[in-house]
Protein backbone atom coordinates (compact mmCIF):
# COMPACT_ATOMS: atom_id res chain seq x y z
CA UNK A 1 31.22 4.66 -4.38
CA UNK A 2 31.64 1.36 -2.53
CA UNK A 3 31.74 0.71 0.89
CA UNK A 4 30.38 -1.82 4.01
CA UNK A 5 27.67 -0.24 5.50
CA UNK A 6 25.74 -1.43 8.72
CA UNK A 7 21.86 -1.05 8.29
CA UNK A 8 18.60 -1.94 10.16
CA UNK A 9 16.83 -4.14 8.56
CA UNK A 10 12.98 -2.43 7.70
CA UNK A 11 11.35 -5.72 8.30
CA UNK A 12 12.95 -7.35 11.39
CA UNK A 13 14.71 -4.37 12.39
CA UNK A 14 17.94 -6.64 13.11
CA UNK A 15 21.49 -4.41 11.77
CA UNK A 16 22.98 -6.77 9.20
CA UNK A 17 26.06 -5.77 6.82
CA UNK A 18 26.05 -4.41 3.07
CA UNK A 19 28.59 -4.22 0.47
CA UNK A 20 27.18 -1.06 -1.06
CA UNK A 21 28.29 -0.02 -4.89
CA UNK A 22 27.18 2.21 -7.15
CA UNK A 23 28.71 4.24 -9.51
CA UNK A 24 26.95 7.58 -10.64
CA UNK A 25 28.05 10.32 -12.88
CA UNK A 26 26.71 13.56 -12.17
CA UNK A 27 27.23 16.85 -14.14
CA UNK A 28 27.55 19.63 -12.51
CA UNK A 29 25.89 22.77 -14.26
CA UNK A 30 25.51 26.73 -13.32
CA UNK A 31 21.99 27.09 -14.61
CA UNK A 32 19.02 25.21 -15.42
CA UNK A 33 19.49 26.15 -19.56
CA UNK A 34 22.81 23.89 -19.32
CA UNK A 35 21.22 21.32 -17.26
CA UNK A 36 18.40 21.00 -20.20
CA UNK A 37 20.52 20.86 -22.66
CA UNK A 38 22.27 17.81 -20.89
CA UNK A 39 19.47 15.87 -19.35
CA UNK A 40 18.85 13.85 -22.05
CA UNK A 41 22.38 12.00 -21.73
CA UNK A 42 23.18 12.91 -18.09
CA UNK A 43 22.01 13.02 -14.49
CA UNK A 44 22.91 16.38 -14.11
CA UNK A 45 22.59 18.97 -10.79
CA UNK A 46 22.38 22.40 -10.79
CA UNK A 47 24.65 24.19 -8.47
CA UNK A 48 25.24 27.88 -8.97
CA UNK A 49 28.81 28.90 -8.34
CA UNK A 50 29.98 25.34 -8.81
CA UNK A 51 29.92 24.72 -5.05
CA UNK A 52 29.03 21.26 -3.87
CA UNK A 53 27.56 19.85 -1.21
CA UNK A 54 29.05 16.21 -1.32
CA UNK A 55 27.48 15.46 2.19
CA UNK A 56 24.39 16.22 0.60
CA UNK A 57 24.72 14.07 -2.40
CA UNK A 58 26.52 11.15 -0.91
CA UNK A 59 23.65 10.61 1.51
CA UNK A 60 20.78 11.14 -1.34
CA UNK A 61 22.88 8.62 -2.82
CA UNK A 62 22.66 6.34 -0.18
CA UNK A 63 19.65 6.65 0.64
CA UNK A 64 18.10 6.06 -2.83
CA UNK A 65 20.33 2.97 -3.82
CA UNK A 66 21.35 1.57 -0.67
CA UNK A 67 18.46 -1.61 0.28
CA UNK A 68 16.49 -1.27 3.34
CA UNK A 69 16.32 -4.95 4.03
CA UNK A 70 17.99 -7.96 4.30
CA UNK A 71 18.72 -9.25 0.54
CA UNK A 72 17.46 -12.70 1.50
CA UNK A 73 14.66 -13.23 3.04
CA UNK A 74 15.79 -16.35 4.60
CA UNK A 75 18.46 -14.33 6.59
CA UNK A 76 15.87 -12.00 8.15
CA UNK A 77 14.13 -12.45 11.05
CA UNK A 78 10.83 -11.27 10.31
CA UNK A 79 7.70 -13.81 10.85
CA UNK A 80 6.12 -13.61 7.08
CA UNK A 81 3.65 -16.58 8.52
CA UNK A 82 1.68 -13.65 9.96
């Protein structure tokens, strides 16, 4: 996935932009037995009836790997003096 996202930065709160990417392989399994047996060598998710929810797993994505604040602290506004 790669994209340019708009965030608030969690310091200054200021928006800056974000050339998110990330790639992530997930395997989708019926049942927790199959997931087990992958685990070891996969993220895997179990999803009965092999329907996804990419909504869902796009924004756990993004919210897990996407940063929070700006990447340099010189370009955020925050007053670290404090």
């Amino acid at each position: 996935m790669k994209g340019d996202l708009s965030i608030a930065c969690q310091r200054c709160l200021e928006p800056y932009y974000y050339t998110y990417e990330n790639a992530t392989e997930l395997f989708v399994c019926r049942d927790d037995k199959v997931a087990e047996r992958l685990m070891d060598q996969h993220e895997c998710i179990v999803v009965p009836g092999y329907l996804v929810d990419l909504h869902e797993i796009v924004t756990d994505e993004l919210h897990l790997y996407a940063r929070d604040r700006h990447p340099n602290k010189e370009d955020c506004s925050y007053n670290f003096s404090k």
